[in-house]
Protein backbone atom coordinates (compact mmCIF):
# COMPACT_ATOMS: atom_id res chain seq x y z
CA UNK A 1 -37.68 -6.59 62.50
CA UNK A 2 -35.71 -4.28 65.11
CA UNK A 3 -35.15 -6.41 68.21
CA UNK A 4 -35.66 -3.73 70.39
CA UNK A 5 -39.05 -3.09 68.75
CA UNK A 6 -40.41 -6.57 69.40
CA UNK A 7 -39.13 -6.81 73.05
CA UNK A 8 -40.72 -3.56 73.90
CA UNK A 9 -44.12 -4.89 72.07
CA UNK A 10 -44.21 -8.46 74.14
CA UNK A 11 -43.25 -6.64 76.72
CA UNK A 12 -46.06 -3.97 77.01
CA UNK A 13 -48.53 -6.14 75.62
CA UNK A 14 -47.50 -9.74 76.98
CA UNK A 15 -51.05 -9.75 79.57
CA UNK A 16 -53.08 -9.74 76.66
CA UNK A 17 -51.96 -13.28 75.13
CA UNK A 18 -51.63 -16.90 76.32
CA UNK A 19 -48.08 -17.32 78.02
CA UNK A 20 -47.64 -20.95 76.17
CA UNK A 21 -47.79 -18.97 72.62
CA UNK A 22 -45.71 -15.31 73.52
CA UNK A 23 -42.52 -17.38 72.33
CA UNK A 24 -44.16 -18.10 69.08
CA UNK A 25 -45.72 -14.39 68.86
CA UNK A 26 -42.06 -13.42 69.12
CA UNK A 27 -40.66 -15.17 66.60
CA UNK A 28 -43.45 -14.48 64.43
CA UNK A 29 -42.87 -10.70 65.12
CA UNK A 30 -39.21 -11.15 64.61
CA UNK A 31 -40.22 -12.67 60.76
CA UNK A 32 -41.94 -9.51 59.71
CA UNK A 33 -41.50 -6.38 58.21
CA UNK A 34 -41.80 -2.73 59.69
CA UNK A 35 -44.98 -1.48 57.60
CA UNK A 36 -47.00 -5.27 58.81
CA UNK A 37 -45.25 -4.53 62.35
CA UNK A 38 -46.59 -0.53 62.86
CA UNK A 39 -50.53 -2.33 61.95
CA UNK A 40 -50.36 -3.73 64.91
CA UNK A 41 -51.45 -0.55 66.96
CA UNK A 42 -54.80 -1.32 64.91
CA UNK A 43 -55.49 -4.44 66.62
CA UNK A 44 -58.19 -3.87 69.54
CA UNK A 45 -56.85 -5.86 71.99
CA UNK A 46 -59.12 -6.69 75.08
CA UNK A 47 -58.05 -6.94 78.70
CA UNK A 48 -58.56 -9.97 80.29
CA UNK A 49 -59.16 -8.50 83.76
CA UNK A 50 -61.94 -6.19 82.10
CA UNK A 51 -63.23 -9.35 80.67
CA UNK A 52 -63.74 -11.01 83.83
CA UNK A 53 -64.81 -7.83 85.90
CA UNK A 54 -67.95 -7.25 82.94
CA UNK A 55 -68.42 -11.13 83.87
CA UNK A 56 -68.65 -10.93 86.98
CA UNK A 57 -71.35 -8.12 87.27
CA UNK A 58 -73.04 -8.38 83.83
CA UNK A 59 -71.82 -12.22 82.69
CA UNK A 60 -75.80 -13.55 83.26
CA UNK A 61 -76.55 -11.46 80.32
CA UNK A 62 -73.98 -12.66 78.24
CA UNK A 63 -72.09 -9.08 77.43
CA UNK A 64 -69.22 -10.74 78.31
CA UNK A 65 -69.12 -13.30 75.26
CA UNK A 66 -71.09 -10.01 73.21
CA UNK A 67 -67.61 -8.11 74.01
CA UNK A 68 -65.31 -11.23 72.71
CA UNK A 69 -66.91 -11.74 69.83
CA UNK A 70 -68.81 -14.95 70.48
CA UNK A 71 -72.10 -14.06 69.65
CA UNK A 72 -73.89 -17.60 69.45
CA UNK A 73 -72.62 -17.65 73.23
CA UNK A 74 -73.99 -14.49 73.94
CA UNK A 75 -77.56 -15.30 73.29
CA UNK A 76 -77.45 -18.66 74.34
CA UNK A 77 -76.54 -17.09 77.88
CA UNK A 78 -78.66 -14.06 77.38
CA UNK A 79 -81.78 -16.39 76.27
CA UNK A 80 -80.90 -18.85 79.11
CA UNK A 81 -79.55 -16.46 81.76
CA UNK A 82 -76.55 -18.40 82.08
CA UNK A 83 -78.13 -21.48 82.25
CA UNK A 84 -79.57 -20.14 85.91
CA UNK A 85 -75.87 -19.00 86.77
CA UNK A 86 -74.12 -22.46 86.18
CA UNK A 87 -71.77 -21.00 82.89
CA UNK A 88 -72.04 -17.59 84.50
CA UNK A 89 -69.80 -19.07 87.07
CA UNK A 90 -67.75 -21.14 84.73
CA UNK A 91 -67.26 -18.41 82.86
CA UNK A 92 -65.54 -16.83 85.76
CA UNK A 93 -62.98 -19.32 85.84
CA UNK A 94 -62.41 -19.87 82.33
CA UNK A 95 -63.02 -16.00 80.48
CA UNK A 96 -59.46 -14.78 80.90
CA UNK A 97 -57.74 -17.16 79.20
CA UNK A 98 -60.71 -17.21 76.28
CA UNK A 99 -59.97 -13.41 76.23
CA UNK A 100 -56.18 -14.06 75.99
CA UNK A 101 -56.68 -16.48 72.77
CA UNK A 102 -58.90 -14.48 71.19
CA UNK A 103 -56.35 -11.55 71.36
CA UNK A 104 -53.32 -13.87 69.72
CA UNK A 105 -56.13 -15.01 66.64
CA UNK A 106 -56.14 -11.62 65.96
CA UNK A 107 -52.95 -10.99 66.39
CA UNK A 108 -52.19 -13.46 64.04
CA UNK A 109 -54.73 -13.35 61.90
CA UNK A 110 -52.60 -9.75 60.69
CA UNK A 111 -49.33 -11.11 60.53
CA UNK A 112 -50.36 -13.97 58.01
């Protein structure tokens, strides 16, 4: 792959995945051909800070695990209101970087 093509992708996109793993996602990118590198403009990536704001303000309800994909977690904090607020607010602290792995599984997910 073009080495200007994966530095601008890490580069533009590098909020969206663990910092530990963007090595890894580089050399990854670096092992791959054009046509499997252009599908990645079809991943749906989710922001991490949108993550946590829709926590924040709607997190009781569980939208926030609805929008990541974790559905069992959704109900279970939709059913249980966050367990009263407790894994609202643990949520808070850990949603980000939940957001940022999901992103790399699918990121990954493609390039395998």
């Amino acid at each position: 792959m073009h080495t200007q093509a994966v530095e601008n992708y890490i580069l533009m996109n590098q909020k969206y995945f663990p910092g530990e793993k963007i090595l890894y996602l580089k050399e990854r990118l670096y092992a791959i051909d054009e046509q499997r590198f252009s599908l990645l403009a079809t991943v749906n990536l989710k922001d991490p800070v949108a993550i946590l704001i829709v926590s924040i303000f709607l997190g009781s309800w569980g939208i926030d695990r609805f929008m990541l994909g974790d559905i069992g977690l959704g109900i279970l904090k939709l059913l249980t209101l966050g367990v009263f607020g407790i894994f609202t607010i643990v949520d808070w602290f850990l949603i980000s970087a939940r957001t940022r792995e999901k992103n790399f599984e699918r990121v990954m997910a493609l390039l395998y």
